[in-house]
C-alpha atoms as a PDB file:
ATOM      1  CA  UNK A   1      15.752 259.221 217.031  1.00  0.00           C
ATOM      2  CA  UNK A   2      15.066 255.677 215.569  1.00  0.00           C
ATOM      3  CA  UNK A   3      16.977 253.365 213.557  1.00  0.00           C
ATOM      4  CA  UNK A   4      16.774 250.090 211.840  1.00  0.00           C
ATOM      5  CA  UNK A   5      19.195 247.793 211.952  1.00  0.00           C
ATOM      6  CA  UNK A   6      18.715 244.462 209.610  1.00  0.00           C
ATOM      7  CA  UNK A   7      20.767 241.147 209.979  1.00  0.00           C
ATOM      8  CA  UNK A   8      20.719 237.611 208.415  1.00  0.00           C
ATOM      9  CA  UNK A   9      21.842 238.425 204.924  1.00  0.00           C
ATOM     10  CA  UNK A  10      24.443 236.326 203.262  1.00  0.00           C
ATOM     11  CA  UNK A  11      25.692 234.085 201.081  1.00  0.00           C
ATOM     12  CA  UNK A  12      22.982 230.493 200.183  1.00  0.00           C
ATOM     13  CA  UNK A  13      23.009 228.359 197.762  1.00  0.00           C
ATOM     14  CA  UNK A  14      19.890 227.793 195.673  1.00  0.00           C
ATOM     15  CA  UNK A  15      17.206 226.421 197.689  1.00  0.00           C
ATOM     16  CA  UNK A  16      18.314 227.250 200.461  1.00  0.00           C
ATOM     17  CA  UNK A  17      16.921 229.354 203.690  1.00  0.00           C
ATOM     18  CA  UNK A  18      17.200 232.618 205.404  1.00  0.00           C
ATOM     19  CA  UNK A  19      15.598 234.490 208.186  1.00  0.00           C
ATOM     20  CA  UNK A  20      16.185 238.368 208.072  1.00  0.00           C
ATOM     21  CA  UNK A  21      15.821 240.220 211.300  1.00  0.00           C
ATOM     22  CA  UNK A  22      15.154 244.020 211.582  1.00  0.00           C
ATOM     23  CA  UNK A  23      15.530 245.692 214.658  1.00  0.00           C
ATOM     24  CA  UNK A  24      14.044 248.659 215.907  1.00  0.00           C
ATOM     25  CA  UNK A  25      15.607 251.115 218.783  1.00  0.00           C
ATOM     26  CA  UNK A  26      15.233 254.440 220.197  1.00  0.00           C
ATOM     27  CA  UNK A  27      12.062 256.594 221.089  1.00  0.00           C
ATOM     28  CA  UNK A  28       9.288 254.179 219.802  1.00  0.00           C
ATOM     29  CA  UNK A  29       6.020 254.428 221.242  1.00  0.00           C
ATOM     30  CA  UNK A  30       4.512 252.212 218.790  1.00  0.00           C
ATOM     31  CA  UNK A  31       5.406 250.875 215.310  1.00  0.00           C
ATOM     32  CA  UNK A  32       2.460 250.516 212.810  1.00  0.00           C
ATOM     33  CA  UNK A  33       2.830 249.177 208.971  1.00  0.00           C
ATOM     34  CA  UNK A  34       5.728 247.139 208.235  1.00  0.00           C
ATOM     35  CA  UNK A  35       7.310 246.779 205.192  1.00  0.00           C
ATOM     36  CA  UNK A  36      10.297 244.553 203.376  1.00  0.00           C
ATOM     37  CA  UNK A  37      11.708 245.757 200.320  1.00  0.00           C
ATOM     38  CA  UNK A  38      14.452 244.614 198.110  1.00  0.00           C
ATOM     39  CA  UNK A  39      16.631 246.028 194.885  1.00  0.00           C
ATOM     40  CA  UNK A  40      18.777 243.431 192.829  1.00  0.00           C
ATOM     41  CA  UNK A  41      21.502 245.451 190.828  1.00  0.00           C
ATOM     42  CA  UNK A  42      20.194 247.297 187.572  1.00  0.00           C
ATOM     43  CA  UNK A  43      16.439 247.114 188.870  1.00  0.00           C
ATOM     44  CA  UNK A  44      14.020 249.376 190.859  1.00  0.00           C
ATOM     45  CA  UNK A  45      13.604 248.708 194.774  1.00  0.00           C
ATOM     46  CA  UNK A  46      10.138 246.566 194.743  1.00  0.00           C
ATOM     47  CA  UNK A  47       8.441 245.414 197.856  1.00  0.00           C
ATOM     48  CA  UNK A  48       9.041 241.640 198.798  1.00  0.00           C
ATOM     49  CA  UNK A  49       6.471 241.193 202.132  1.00  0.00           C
ATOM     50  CA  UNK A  50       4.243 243.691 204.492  1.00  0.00           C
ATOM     51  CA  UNK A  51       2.082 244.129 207.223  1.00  0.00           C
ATOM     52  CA  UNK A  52      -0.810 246.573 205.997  1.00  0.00           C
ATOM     53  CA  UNK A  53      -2.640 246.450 209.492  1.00  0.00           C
ATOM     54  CA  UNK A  54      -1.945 244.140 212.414  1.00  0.00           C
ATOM     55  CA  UNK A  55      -2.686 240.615 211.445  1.00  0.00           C
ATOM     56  CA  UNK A  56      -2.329 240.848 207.887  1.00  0.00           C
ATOM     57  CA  UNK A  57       0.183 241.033 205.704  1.00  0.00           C
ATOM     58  CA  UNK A  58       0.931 241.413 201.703  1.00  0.00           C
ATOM     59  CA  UNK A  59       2.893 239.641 199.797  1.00  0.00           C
ATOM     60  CA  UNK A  60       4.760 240.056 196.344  1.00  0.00           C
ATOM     61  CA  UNK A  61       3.857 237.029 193.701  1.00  0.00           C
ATOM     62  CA  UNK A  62       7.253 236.328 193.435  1.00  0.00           C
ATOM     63  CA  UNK A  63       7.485 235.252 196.645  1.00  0.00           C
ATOM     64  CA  UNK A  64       4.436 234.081 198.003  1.00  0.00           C
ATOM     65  CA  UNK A  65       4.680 230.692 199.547  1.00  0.00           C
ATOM     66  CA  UNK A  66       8.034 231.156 200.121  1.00  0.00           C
ATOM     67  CA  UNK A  67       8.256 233.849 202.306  1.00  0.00           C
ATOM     68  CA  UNK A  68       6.894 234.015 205.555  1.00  0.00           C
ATOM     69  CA  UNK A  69       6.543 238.059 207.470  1.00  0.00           C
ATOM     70  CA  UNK A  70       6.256 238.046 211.104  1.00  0.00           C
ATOM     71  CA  UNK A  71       6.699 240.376 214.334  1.00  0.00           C
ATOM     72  CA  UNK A  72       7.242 240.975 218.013  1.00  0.00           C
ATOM     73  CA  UNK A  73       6.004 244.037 219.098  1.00  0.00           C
ATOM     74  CA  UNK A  74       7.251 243.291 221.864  1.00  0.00           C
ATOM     75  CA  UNK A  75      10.903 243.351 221.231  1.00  0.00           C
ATOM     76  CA  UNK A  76      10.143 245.977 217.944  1.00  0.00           C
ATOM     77  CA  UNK A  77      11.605 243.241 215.734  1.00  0.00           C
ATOM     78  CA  UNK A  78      10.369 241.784 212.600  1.00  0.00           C
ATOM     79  CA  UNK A  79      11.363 239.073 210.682  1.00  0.00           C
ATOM     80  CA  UNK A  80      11.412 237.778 207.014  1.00  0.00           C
ATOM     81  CA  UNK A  81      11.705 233.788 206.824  1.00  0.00           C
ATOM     82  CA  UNK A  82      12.353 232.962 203.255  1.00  0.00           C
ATOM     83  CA  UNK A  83      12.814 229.936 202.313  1.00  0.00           C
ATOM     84  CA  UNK A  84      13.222 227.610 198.359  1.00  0.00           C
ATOM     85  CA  UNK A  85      15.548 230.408 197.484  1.00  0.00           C
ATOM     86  CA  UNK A  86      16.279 231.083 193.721  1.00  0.00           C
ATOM     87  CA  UNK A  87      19.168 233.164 192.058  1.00  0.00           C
ATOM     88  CA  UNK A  88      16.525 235.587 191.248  1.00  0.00           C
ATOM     89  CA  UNK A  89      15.647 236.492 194.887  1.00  0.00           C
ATOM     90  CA  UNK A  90      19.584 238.136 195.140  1.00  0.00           C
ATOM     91  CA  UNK A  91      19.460 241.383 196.102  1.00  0.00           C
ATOM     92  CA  UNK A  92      19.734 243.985 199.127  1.00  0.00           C
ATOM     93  CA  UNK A  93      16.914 243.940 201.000  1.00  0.00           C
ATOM     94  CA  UNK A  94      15.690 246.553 203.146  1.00  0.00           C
ATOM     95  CA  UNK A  95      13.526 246.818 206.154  1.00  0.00           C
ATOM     96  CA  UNK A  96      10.843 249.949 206.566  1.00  0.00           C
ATOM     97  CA  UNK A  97       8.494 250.709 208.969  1.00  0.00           C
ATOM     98  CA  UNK A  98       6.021 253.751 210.299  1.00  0.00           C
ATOM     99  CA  UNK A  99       7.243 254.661 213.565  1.00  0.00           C
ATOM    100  CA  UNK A 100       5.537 256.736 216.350  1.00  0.00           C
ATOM    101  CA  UNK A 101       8.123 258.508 217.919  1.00  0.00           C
ATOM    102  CA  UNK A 102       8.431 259.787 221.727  1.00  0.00           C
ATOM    103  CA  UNK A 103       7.398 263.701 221.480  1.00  0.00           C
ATOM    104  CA  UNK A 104       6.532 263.410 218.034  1.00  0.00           C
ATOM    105  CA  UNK A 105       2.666 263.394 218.675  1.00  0.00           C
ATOM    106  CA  UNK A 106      -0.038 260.469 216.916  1.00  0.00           C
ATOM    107  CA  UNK A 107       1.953 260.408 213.091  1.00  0.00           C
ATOM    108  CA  UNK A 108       4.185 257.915 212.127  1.00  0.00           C
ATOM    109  CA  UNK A 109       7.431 258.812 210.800  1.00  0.00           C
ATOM    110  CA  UNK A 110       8.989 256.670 207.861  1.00  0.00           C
ATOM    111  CA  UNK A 111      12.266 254.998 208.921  1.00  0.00           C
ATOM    112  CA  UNK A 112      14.310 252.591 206.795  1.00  0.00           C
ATOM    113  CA  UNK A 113      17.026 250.470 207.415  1.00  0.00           C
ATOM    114  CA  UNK A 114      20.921 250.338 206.327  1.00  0.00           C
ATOM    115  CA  UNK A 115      19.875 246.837 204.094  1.00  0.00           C
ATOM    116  CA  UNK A 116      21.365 243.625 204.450  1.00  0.00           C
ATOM    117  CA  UNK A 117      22.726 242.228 200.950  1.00  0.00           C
ATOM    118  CA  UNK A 118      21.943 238.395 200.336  1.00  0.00           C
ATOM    119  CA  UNK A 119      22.813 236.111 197.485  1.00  0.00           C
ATOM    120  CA  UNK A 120      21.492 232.935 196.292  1.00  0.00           C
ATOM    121  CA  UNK A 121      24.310 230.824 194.122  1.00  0.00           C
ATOM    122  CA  UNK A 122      23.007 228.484 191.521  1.00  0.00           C
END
């Protein structure tokens, strides 16, 4: 099976920066779109930053110019830089990707991670 595992949450005050990490193991033969979500308490899981097709990636307005996406295929790790952080961007945030799994033939299968809970302090 797969899992994702995401680190680099925490605790920053406002304006601050953090880099989440989400790390991919298991049977991968080859990870395709990429996804970062998030869900602040009360409100509905929205996504924050994607990769739609290799070498391009989506952003949420909220966020845009602050966050940066990137990956490694080669390690199956992706990242989320963000950086001017504002109370606002506090929430758990979750990593998601479409996974091609050893013996699971050409689809992609939809994995998510556990999240990794980060707070901005004004």
């Amino acid at each position: 099976q797969v899992q994702l595992v995401e680190s680099g949450g925490g605790l920053v005050q406002w304006g601050g920066s953090l880099r989440l990490s989400c790390a991919a193991s298991g049977s991968i033969l080859s990870i395709g779109t990429i996804n970062w979500y998030r869900q602040a308490p009360g409100k509905q899981r929205e996504g924050v930053a994607g990769d739609t097709s290799r070498g391009r990636s989506s952003d949420a307005d909220s966020v845009k110019g602050r966050f940066t996406f990137s990956r490694d295929d080669a390690k199956n790790s992706f990242y989320l830089q963000k950086n001017s952080l504002k109370p606002e961007d506090t929430a758990v945030y979750y990593c998601n990707a479409g996974v091609q799994v050893a013996g699971g033939g050409p689809r992609k299968y939809d994995y998510w991670g556990q999240g990794t809970q980060v707070t901005v302090s004004s």
